[in-house]
C-alpha atoms as a PDB file:
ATOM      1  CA  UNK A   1       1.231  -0.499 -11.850  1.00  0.00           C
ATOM      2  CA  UNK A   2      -0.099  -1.751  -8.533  1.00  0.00           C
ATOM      3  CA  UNK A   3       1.355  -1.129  -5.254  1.00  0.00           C
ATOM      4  CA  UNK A   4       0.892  -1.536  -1.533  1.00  0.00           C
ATOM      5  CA  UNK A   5       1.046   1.583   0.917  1.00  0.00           C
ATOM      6  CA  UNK A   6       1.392   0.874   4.422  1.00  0.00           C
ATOM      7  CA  UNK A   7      -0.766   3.892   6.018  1.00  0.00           C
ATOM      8  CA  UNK A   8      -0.674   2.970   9.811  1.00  0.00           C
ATOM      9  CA  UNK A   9       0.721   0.541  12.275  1.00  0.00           C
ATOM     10  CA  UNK A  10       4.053  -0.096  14.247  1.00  0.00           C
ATOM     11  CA  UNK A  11       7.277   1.237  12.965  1.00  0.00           C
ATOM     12  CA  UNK A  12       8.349  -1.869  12.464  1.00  0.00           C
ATOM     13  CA  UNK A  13       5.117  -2.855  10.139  1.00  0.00           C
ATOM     14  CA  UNK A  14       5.490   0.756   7.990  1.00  0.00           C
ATOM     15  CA  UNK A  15       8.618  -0.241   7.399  1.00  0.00           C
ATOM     16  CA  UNK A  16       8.735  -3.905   6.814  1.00  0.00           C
ATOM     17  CA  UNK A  17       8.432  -5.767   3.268  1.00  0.00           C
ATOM     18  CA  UNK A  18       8.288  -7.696   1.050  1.00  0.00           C
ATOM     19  CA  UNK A  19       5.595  -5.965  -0.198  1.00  0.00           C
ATOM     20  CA  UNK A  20       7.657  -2.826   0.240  1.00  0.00           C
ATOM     21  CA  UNK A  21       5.511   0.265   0.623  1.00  0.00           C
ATOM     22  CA  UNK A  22       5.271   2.941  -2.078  1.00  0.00           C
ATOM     23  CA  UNK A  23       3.040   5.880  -2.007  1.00  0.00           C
ATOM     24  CA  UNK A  24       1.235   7.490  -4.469  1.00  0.00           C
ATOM     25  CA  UNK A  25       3.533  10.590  -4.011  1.00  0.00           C
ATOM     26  CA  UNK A  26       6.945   8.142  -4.479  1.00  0.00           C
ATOM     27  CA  UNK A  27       5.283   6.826  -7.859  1.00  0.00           C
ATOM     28  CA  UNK A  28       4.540  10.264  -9.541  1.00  0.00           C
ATOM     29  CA  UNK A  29       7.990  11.565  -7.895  1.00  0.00           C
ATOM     30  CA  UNK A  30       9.621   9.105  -9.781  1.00  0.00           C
ATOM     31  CA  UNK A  31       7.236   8.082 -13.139  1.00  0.00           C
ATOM     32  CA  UNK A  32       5.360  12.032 -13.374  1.00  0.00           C
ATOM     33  CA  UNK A  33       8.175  14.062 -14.668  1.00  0.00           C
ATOM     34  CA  UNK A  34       9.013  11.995 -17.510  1.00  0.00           C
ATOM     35  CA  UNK A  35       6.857  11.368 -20.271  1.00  0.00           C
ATOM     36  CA  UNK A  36       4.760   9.055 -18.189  1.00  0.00           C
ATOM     37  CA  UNK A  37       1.058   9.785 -17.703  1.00  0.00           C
ATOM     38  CA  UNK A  38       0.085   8.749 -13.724  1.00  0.00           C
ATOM     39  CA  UNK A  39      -3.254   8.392 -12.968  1.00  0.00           C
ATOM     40  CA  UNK A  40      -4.908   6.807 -10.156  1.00  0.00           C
ATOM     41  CA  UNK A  41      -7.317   4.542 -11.333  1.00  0.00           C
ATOM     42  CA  UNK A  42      -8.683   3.090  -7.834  1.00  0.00           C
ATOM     43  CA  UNK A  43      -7.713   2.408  -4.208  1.00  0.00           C
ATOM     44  CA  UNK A  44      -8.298  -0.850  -1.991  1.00  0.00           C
ATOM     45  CA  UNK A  45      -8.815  -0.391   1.902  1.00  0.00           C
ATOM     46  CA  UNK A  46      -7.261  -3.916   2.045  1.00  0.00           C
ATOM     47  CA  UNK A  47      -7.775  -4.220   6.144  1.00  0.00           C
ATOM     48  CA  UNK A  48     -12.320  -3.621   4.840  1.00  0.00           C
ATOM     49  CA  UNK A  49     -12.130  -5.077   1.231  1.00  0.00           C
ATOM     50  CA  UNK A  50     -13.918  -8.390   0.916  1.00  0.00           C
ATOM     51  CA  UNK A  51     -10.806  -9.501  -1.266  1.00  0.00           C
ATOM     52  CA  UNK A  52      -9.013  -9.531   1.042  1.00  0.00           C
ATOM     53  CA  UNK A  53     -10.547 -11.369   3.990  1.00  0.00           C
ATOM     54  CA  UNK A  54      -7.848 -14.604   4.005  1.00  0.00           C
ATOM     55  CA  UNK A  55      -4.817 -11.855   4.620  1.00  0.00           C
ATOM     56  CA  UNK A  56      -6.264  -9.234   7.059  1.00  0.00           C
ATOM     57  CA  UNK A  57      -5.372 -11.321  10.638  1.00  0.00           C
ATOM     58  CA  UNK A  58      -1.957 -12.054   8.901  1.00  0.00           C
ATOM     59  CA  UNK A  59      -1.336  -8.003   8.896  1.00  0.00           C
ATOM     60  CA  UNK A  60      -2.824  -7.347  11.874  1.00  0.00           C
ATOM     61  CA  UNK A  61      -0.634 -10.030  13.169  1.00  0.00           C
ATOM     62  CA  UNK A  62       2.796  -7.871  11.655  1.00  0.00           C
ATOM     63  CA  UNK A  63       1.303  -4.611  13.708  1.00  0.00           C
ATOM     64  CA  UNK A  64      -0.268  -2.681  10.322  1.00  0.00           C
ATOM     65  CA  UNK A  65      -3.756  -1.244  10.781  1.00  0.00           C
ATOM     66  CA  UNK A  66      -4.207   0.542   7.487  1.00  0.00           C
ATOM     67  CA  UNK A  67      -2.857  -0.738   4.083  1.00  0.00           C
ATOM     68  CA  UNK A  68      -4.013   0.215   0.698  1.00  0.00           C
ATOM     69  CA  UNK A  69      -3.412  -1.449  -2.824  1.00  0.00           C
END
């Protein structure tokens, strides 16, 4: 599973979506007490990652200054 989390920014921006933001505390609230294993395999500072270079003025544009994949 991949998601986005939207860390800091405007109200508006944390709350905004499509991509909706869900935290690593949301996923193993709903996916840990099952019989699901959750593990974090890695985490992408996507406003610093080099992936990500096309995107970064487009969410600094919708008022986010931290997001992570």
């Amino acid at each position: 599973m991949s998601t986005f989390q939207r860390v800091s920014g405007s109200t508006e921006a944390l709350e905004a979506g499509p991509p909706w933001s869900v935290g690593e505390n949301e996923v193993r609230g709903l996916f840990g007490e099952e019989d699901w294993e959750v593990e974090k395999i890695d985490e992408i500072d996507v406003m610093r990652d080099e992936l990500y270079k096309d995107s970064r003025e487009r969410w600094r544009s919708a008022g986010l200054d931290e997001l992570r994949e």
